[in-house]
C-alpha atoms as a PDB file:
ATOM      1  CA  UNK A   1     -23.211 -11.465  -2.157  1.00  0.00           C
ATOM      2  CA  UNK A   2     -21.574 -11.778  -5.616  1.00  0.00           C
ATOM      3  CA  UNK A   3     -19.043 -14.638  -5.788  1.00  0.00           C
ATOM      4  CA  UNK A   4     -15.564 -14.348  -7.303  1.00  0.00           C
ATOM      5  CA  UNK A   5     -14.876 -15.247 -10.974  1.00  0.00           C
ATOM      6  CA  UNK A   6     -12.370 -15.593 -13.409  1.00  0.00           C
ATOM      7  CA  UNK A   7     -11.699 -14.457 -17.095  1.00  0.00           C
ATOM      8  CA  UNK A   8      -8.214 -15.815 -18.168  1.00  0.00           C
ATOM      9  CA  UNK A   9      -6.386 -13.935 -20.650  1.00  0.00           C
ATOM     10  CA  UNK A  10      -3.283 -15.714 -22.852  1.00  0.00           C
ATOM     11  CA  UNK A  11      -0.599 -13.058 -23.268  1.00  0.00           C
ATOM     12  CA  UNK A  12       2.906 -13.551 -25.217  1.00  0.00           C
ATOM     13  CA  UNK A  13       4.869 -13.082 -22.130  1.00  0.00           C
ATOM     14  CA  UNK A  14       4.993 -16.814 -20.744  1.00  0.00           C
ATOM     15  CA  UNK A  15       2.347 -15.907 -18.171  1.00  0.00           C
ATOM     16  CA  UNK A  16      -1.495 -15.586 -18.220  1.00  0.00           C
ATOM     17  CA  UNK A  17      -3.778 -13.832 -16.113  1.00  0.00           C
ATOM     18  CA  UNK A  18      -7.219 -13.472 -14.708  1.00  0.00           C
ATOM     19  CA  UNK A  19      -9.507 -10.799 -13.793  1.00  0.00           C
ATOM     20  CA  UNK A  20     -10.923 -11.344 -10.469  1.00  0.00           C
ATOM     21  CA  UNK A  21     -13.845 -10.077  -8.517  1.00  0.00           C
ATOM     22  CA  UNK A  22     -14.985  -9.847  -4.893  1.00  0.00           C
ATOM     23  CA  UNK A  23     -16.833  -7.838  -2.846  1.00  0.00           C
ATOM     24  CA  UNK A  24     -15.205  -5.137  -0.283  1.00  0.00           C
ATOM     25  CA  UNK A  25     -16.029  -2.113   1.406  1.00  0.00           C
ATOM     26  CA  UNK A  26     -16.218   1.581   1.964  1.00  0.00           C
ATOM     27  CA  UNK A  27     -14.879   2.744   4.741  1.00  0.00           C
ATOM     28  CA  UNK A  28     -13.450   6.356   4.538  1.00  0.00           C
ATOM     29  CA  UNK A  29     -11.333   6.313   7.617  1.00  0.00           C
ATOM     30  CA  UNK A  30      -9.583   3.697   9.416  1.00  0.00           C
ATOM     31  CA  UNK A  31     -12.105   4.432  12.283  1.00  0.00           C
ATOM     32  CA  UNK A  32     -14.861   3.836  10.358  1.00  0.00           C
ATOM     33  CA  UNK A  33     -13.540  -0.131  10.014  1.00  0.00           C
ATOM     34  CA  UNK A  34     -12.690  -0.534  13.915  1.00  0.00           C
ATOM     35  CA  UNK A  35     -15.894   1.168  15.228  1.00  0.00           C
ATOM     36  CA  UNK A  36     -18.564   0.573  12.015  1.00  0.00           C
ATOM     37  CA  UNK A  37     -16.880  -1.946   9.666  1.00  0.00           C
ATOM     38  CA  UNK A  38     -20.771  -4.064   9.646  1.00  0.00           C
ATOM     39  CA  UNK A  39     -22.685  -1.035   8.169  1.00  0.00           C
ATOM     40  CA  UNK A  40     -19.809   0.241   5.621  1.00  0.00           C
ATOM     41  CA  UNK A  41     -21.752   0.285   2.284  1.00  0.00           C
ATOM     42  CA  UNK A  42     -20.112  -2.343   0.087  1.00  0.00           C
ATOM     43  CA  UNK A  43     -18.014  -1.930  -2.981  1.00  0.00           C
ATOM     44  CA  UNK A  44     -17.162  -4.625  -6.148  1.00  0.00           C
ATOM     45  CA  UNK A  45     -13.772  -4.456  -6.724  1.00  0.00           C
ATOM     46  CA  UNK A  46     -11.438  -6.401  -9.284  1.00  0.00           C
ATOM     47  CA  UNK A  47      -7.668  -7.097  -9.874  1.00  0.00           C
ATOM     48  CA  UNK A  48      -5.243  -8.739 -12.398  1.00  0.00           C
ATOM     49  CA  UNK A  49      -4.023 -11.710 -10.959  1.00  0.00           C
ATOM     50  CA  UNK A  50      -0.558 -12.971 -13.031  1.00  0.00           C
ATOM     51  CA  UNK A  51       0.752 -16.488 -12.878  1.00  0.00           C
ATOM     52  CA  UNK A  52       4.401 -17.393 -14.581  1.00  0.00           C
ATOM     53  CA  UNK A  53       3.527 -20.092 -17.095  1.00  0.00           C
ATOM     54  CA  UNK A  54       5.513 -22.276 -16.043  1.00  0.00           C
ATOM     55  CA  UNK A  55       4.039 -22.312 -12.215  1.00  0.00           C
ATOM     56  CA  UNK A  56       0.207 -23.143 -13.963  1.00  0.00           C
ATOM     57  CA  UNK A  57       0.000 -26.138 -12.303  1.00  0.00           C
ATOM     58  CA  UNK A  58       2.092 -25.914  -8.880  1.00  0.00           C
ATOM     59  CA  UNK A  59       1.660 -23.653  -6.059  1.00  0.00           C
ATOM     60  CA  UNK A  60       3.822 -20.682  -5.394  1.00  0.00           C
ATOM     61  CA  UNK A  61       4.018 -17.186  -3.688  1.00  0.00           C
ATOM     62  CA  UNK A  62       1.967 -14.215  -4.365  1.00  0.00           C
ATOM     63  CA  UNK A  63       2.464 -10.245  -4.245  1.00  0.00           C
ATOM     64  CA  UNK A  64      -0.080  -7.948  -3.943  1.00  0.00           C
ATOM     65  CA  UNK A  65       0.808  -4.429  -5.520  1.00  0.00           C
ATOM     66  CA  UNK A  66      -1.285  -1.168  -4.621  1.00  0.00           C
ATOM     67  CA  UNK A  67      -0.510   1.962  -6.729  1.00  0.00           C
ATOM     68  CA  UNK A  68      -0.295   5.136  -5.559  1.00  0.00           C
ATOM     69  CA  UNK A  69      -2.582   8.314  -5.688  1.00  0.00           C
ATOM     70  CA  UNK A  70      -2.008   9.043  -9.422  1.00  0.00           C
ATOM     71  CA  UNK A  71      -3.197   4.986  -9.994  1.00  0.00           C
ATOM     72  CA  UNK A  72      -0.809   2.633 -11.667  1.00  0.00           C
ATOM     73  CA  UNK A  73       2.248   3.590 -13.470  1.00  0.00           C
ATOM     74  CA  UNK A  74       4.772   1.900 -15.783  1.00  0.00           C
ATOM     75  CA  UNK A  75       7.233   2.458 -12.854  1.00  0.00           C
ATOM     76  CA  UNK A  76       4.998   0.371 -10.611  1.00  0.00           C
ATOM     77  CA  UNK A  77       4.217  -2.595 -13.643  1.00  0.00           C
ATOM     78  CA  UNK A  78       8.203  -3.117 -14.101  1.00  0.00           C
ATOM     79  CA  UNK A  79       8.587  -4.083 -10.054  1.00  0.00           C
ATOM     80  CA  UNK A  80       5.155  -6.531 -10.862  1.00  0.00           C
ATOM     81  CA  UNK A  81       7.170  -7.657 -14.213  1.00  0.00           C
ATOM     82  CA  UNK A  82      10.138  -8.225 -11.834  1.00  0.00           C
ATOM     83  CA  UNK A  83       8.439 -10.447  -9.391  1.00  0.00           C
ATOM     84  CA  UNK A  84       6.597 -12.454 -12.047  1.00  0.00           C
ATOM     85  CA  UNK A  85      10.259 -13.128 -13.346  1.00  0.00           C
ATOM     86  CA  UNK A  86      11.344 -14.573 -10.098  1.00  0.00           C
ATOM     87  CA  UNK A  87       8.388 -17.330 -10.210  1.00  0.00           C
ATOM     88  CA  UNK A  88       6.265 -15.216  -7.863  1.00  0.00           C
ATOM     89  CA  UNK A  89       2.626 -14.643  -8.375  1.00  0.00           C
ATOM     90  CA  UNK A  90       1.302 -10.738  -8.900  1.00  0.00           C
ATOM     91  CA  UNK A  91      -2.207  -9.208  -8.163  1.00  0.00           C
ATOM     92  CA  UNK A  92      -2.319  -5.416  -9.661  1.00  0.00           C
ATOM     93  CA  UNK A  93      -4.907  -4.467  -7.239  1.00  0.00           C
ATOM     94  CA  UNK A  94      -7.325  -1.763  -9.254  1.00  0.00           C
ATOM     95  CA  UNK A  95      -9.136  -0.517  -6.169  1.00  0.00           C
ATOM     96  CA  UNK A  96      -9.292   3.309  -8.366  1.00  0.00           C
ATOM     97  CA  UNK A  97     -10.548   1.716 -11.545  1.00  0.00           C
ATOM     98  CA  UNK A  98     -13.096  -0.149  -9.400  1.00  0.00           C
ATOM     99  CA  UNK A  99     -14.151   3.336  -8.389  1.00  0.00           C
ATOM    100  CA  UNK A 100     -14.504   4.784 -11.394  1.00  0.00           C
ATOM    101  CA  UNK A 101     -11.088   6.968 -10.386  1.00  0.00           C
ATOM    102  CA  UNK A 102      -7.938   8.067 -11.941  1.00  0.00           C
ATOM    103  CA  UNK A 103      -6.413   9.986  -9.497  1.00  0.00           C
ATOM    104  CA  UNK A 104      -7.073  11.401  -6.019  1.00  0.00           C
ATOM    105  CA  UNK A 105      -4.046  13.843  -6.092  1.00  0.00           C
ATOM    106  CA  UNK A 106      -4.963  17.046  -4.315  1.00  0.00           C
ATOM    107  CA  UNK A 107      -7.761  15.538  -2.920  1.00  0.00           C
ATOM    108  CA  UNK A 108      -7.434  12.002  -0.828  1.00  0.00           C
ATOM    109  CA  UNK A 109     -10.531  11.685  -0.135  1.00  0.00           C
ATOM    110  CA  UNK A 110     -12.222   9.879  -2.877  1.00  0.00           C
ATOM    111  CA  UNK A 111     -10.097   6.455  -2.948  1.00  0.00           C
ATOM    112  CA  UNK A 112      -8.956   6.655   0.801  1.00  0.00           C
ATOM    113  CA  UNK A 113      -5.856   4.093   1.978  1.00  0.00           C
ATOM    114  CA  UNK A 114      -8.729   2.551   4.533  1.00  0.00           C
ATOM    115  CA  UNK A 115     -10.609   1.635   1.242  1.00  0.00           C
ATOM    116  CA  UNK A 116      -7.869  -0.143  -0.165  1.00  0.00           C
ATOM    117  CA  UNK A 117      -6.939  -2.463   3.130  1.00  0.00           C
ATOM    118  CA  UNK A 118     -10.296  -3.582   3.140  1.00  0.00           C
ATOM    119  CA  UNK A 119      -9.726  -4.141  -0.291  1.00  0.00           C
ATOM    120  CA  UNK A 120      -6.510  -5.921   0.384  1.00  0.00           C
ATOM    121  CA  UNK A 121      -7.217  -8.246   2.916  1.00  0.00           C
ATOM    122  CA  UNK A 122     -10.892  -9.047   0.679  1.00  0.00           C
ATOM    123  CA  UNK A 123      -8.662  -9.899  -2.268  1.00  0.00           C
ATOM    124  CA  UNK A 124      -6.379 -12.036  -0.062  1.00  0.00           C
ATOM    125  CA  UNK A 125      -9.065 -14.277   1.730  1.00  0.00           C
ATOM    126  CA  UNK A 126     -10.834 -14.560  -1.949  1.00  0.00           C
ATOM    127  CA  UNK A 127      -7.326 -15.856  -3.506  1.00  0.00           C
ATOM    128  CA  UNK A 128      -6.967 -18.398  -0.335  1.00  0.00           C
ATOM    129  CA  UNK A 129      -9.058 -20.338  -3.020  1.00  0.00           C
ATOM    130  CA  UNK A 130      -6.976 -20.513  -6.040  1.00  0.00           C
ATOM    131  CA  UNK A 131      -5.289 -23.422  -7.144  1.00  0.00           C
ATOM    132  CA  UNK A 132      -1.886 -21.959  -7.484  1.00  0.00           C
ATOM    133  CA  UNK A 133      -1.432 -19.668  -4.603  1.00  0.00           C
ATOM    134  CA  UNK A 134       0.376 -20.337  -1.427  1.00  0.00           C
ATOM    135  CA  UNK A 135      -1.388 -18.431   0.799  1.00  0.00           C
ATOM    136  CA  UNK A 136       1.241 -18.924   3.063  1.00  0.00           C
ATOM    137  CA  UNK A 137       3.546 -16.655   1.103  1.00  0.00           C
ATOM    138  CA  UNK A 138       1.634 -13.669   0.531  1.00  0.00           C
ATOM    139  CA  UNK A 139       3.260 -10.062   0.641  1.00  0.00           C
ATOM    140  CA  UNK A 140       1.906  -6.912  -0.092  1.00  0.00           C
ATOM    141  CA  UNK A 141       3.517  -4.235  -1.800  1.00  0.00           C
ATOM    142  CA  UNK A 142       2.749  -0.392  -2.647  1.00  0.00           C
ATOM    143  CA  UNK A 143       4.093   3.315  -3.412  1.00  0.00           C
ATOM    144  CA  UNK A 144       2.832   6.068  -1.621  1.00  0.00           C
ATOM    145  CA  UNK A 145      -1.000   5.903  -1.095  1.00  0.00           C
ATOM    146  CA  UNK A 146      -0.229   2.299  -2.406  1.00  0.00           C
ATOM    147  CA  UNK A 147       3.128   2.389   0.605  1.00  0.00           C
ATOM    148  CA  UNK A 148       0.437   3.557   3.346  1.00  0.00           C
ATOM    149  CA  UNK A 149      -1.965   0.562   2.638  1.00  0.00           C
ATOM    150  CA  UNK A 150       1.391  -1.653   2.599  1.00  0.00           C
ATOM    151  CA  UNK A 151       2.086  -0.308   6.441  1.00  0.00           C
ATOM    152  CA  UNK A 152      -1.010   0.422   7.840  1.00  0.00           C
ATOM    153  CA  UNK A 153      -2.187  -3.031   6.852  1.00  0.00           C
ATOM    154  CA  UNK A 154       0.396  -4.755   9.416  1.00  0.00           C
ATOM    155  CA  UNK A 155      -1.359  -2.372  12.235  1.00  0.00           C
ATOM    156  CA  UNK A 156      -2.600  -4.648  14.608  1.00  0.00           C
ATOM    157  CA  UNK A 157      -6.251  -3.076  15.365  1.00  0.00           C
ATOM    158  CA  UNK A 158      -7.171  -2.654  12.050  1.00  0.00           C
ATOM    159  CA  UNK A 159      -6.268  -6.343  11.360  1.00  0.00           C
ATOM    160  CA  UNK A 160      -8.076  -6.994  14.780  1.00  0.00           C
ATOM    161  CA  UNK A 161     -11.529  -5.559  13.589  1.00  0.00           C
ATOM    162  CA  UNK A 162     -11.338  -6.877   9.834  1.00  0.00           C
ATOM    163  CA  UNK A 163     -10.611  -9.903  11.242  1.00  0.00           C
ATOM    164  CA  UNK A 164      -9.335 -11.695   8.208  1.00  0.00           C
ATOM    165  CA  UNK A 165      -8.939 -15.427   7.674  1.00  0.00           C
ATOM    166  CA  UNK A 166      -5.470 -14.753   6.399  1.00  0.00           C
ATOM    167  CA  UNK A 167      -2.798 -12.409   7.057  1.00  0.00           C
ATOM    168  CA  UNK A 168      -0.004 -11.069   5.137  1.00  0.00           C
ATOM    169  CA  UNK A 169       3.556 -12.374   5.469  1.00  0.00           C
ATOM    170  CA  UNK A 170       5.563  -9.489   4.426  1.00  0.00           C
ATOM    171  CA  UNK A 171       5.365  -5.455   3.569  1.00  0.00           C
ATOM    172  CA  UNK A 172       6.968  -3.578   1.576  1.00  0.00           C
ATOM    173  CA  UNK A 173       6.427   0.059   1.846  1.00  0.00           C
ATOM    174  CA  UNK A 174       7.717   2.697  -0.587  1.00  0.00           C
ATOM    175  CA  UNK A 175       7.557   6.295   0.235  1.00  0.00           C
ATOM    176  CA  UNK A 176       4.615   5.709   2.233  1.00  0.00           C
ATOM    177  CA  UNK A 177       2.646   8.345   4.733  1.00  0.00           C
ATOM    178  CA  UNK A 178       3.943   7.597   7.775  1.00  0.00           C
ATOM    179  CA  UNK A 179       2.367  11.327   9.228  1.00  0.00           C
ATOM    180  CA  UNK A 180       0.190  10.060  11.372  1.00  0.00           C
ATOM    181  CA  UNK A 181       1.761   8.301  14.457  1.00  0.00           C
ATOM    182  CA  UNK A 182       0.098   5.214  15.685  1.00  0.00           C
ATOM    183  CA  UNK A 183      -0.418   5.747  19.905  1.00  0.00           C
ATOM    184  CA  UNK A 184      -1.258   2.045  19.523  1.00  0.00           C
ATOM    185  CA  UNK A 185       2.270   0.544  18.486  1.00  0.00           C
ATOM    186  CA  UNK A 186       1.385  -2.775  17.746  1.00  0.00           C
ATOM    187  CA  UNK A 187       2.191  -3.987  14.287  1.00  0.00           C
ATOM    188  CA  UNK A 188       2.054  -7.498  12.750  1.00  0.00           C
ATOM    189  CA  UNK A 189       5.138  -9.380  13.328  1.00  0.00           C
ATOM    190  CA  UNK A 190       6.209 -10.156   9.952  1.00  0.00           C
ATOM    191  CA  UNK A 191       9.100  -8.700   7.968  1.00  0.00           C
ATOM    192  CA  UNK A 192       8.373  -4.931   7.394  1.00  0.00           C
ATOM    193  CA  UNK A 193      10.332  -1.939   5.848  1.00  0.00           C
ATOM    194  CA  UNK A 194       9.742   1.239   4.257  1.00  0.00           C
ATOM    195  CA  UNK A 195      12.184   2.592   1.411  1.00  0.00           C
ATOM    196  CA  UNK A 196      11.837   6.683   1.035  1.00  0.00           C
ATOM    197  CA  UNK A 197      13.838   9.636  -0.531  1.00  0.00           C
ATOM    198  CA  UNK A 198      15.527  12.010   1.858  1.00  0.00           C
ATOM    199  CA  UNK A 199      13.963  15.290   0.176  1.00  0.00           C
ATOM    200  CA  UNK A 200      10.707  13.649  -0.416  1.00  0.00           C
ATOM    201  CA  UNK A 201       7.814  16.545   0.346  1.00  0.00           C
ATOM    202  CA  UNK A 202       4.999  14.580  -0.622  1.00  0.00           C
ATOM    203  CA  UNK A 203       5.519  12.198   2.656  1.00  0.00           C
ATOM    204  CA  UNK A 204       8.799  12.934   4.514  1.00  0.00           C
ATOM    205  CA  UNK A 205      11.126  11.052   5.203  1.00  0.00           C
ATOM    206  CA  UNK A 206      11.565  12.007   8.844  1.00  0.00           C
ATOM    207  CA  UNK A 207       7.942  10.842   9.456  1.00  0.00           C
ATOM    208  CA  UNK A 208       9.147   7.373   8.645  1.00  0.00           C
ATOM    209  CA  UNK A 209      12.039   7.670  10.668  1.00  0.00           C
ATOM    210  CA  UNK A 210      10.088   8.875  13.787  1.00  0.00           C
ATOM    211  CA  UNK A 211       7.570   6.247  13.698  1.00  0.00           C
ATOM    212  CA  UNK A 212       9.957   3.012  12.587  1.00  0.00           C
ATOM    213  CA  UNK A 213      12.227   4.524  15.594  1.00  0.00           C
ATOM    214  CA  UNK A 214       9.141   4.282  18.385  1.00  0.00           C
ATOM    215  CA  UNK A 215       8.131   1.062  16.595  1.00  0.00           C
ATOM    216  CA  UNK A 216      11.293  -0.756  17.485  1.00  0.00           C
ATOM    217  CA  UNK A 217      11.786   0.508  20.620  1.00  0.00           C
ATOM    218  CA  UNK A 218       8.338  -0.864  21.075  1.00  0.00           C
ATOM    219  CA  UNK A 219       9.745  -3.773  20.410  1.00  0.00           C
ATOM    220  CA  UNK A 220       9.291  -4.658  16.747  1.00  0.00           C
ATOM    221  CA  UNK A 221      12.117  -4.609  13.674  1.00  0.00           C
ATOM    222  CA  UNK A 222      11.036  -2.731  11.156  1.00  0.00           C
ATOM    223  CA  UNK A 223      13.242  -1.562   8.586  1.00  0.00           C
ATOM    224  CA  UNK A 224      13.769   1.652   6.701  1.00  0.00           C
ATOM    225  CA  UNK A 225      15.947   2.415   3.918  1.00  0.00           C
ATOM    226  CA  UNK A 226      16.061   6.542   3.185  1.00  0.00           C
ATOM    227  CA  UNK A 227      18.152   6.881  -0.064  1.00  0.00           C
ATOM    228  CA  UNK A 228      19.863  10.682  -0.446  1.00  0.00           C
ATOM    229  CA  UNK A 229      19.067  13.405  -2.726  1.00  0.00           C
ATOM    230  CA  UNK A 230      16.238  11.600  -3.452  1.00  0.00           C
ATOM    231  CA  UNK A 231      12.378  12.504  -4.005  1.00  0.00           C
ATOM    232  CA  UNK A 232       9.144  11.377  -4.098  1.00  0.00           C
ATOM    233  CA  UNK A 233       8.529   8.572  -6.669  1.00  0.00           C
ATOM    234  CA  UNK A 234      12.269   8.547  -6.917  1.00  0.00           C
ATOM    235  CA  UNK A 235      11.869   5.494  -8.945  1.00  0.00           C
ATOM    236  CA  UNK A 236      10.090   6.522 -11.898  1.00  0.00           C
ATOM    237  CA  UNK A 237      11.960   7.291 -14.926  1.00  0.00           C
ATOM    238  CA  UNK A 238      11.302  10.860 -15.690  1.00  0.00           C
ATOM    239  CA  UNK A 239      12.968  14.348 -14.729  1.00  0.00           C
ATOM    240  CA  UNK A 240      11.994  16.265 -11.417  1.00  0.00           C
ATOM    241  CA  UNK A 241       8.615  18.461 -11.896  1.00  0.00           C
ATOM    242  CA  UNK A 242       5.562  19.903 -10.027  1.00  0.00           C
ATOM    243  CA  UNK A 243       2.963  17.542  -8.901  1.00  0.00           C
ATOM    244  CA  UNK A 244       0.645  20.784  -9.445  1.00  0.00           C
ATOM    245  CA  UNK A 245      -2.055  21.417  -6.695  1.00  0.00           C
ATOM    246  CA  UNK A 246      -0.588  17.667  -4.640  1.00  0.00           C
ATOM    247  CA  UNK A 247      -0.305  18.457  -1.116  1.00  0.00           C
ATOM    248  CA  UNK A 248       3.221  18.799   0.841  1.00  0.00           C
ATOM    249  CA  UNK A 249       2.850  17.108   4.008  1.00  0.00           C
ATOM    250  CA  UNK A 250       6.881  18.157   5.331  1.00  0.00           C
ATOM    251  CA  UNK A 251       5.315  19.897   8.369  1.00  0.00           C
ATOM    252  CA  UNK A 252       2.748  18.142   8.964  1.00  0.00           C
ATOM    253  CA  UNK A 253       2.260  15.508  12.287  1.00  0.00           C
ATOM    254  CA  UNK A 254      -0.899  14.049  13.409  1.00  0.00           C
ATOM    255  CA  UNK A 255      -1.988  11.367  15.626  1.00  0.00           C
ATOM    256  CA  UNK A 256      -3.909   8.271  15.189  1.00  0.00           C
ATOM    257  CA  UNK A 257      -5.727   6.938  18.073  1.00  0.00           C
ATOM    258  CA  UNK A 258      -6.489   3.401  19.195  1.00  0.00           C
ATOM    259  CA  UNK A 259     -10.245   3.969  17.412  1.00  0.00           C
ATOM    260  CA  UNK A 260      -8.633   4.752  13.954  1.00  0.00           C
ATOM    261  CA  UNK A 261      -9.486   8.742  14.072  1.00  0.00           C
ATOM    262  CA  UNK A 262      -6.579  10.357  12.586  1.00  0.00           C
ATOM    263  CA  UNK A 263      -6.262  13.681  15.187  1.00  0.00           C
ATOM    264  CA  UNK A 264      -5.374  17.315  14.193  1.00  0.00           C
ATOM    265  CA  UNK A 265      -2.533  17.835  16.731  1.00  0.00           C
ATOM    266  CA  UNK A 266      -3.003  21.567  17.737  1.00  0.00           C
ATOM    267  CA  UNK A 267      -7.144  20.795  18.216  1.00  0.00           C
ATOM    268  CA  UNK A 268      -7.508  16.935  18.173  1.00  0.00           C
ATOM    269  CA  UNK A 269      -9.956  17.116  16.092  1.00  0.00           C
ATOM    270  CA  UNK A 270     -10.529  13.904  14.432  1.00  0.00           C
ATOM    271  CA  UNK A 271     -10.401  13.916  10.570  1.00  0.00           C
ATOM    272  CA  UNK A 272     -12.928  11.315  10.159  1.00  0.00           C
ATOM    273  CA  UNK A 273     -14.845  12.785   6.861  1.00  0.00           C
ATOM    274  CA  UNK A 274     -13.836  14.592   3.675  1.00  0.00           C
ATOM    275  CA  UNK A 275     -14.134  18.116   5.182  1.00  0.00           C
ATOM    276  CA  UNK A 276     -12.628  17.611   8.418  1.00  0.00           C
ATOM    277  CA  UNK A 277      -9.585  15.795   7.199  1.00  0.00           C
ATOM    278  CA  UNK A 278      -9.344  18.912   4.362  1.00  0.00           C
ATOM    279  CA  UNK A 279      -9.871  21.073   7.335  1.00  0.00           C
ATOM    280  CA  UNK A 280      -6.819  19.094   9.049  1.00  0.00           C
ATOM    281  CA  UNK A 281      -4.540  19.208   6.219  1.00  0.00           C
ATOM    282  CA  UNK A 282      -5.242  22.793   5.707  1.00  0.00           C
ATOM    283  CA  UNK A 283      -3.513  23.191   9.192  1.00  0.00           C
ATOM    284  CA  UNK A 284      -0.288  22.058   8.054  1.00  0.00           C
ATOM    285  CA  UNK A 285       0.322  21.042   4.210  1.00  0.00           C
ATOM    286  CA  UNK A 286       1.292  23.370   1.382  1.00  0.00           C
ATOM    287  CA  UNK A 287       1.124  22.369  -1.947  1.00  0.00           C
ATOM    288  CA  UNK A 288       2.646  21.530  -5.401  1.00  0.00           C
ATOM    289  CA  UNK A 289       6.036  19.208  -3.784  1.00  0.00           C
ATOM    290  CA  UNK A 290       8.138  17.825  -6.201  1.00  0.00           C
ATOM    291  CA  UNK A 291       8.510  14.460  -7.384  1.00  0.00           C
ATOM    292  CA  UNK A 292      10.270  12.621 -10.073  1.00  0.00           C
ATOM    293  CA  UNK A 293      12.935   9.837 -10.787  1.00  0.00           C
ATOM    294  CA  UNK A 294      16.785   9.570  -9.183  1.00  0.00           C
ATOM    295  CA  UNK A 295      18.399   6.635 -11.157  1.00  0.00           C
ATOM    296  CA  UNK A 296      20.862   5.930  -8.583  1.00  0.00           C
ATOM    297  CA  UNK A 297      17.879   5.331  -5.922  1.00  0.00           C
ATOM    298  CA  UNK A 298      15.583   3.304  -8.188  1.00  0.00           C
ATOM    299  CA  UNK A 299      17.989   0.711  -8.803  1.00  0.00           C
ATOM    300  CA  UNK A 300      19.021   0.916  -5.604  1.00  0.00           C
ATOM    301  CA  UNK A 301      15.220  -0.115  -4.926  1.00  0.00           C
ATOM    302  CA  UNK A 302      14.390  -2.422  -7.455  1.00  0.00           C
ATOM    303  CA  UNK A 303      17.518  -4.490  -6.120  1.00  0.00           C
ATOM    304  CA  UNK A 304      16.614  -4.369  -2.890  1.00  0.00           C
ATOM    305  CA  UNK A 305      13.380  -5.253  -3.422  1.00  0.00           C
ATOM    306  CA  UNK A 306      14.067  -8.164  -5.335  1.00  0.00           C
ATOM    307  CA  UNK A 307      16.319  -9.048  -2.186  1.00  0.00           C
ATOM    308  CA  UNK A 308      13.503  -8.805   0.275  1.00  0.00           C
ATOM    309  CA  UNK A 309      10.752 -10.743  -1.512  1.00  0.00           C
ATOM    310  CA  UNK A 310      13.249 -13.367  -2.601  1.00  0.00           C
ATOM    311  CA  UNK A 311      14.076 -13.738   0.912  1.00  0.00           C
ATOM    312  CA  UNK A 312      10.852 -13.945   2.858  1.00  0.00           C
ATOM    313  CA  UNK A 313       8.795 -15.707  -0.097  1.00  0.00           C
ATOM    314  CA  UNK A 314      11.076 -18.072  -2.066  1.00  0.00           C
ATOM    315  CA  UNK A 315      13.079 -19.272   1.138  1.00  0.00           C
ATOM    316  CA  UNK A 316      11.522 -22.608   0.781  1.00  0.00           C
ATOM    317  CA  UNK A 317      11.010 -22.828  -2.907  1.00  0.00           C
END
């Protein structure tokens, strides 16, 4: 097994950071952890781990931030720049890089969100061991691909069969998948909540509102915030275009079952490899949705997400 190191780098921004390493795995569906997570073939993966200066030598909370399908964006580093500004740790989790990927729009199949939880929860047991995280305070942040890691990472059987030595205290979700509806509701009972545009076609919005609805009448809280007139990455800043050959999942609805198979609902099928989930999607999606920035959402976000992690990491700080 290869054993985590660091490589600090001094930047100008009263901060430093290290490049860390750790092993994970490849699982391609979220059945493949649950029923085969011992003979997943392993991956090296690494992230940038960011420390406020002046926390070097105390203890304090840590996010971990998961890009979406087009990898990291500047929209994505100013939420990280945010959170460093409050005193709170950041890991930019580059689970694509790691890959050798840029991108897995049109696709989803090459950097799949079951990859990057097993990623997640790797890098969180491997930073239990640093000096300056609380790894009682850990969150977990991401936009869509990045927002589905976020939420299915509180699902209670995948964090069942990964079995992980620590857990995450908080998620938040934006513009996540929420497509495929869990028959198993239960969910990690930690602070959880999704923001999402209303016109997003990428992952609708009334996905998110069907499952958080079944979720708490299961019996959990889990927030949503849907912000109007609003798209897909709603809080980049650039105009409205084509993501060209991306796939529009507005009609689509599948199920997940209590072994992690995500289901075609007309032949329950499970999607379980890279043709039978194109297969699946093929049933339902269309292609080329929009996305693109609304400024009156993204600060709506930013604030609120500066709310939430203040809340449910620096309550004690």
């Amino acid at each position: 097994m290869k054993h985590i190191f660091f490589i600090i780098i001094i930047n100008l921004a009263f901060s430093y950071s290290e490049i860390i390493t750790f092993n994970s795995l490849n699982p391609f569906s979220l059945k493949d952890i649950i029923s085969n997570i011992n003979n997943l073939e392993e991956q090296e993966v690494y992230g940038k781990l960011t420390i406020p200066d002046e926390f070097i030598d105390k203890k304090i909370p840590l996010i971990i931030g998961v890009a979406g399908s087009k990898d990291w964006g500047s929209h994505h580093l100013e939420y990280i720049k945010m959170y460093q500004n409050m005193g709170i740790a950041t890991l930019e989790l580059q689970s694509f890089k790691s890959r050798g990927e840029i991108s897995t729009v049109g696709t989803q199949n090459t950097v799949t969100i079951p990859m990057v939880i097993m990623d997640s929860y790797k890098a969180l047991d491997k930073l239990a061991l640093h000096p300056n995280i609380d790894i009682s305070k850990v969150a977990i942040t991401g936009w869509s691909l990045g927002g589905g890691v976020t939420l299915f990472s509180a699902w209670g059987p995948i964090i069942e069969a990964i079995n992980p030595k620590h857990k995450f205290s908080a998620h938040l979700a934006l513009y996540p998948p929420c497509f495929a509806l869990p028959e198993n509701l239960e969910f990690s009972n930690v602070p959880i909540h999704i923001l999402i545009g209303e016109l997003d076609q990428w992952v609708p919005a009334k996905a998110c509102e069907e499952l958080t609805s079944k979720m708490n009448e299961f019996g959990h809280e889990i927030g949503i915030t849907i912000y109007k007139n609003a798209h897909h990455s709603f809080d980049r800043n650039q105009d409205l275009i084509v993501a060209e050959n991306g796939y529009n999942f507005t009609d689509c609805r599948f199920k997940l079952t209590d072994d992690g198979a995500v289901r075609m609902n007309f032949f329950n099928i499970p999607m379980t490899t890279p043709l039978l989930q194109k297969i699946g999607f093929s049933t339902c999606a269309s292609r080329n949705p929009l996305f693109g920035g609304h400024p009156e959402s993204r600060e709506k976000a930013f604030t609120f997400s500066k709310k939430f992690m203040s809340t449910h990491l620096l309550n004690d700080y």
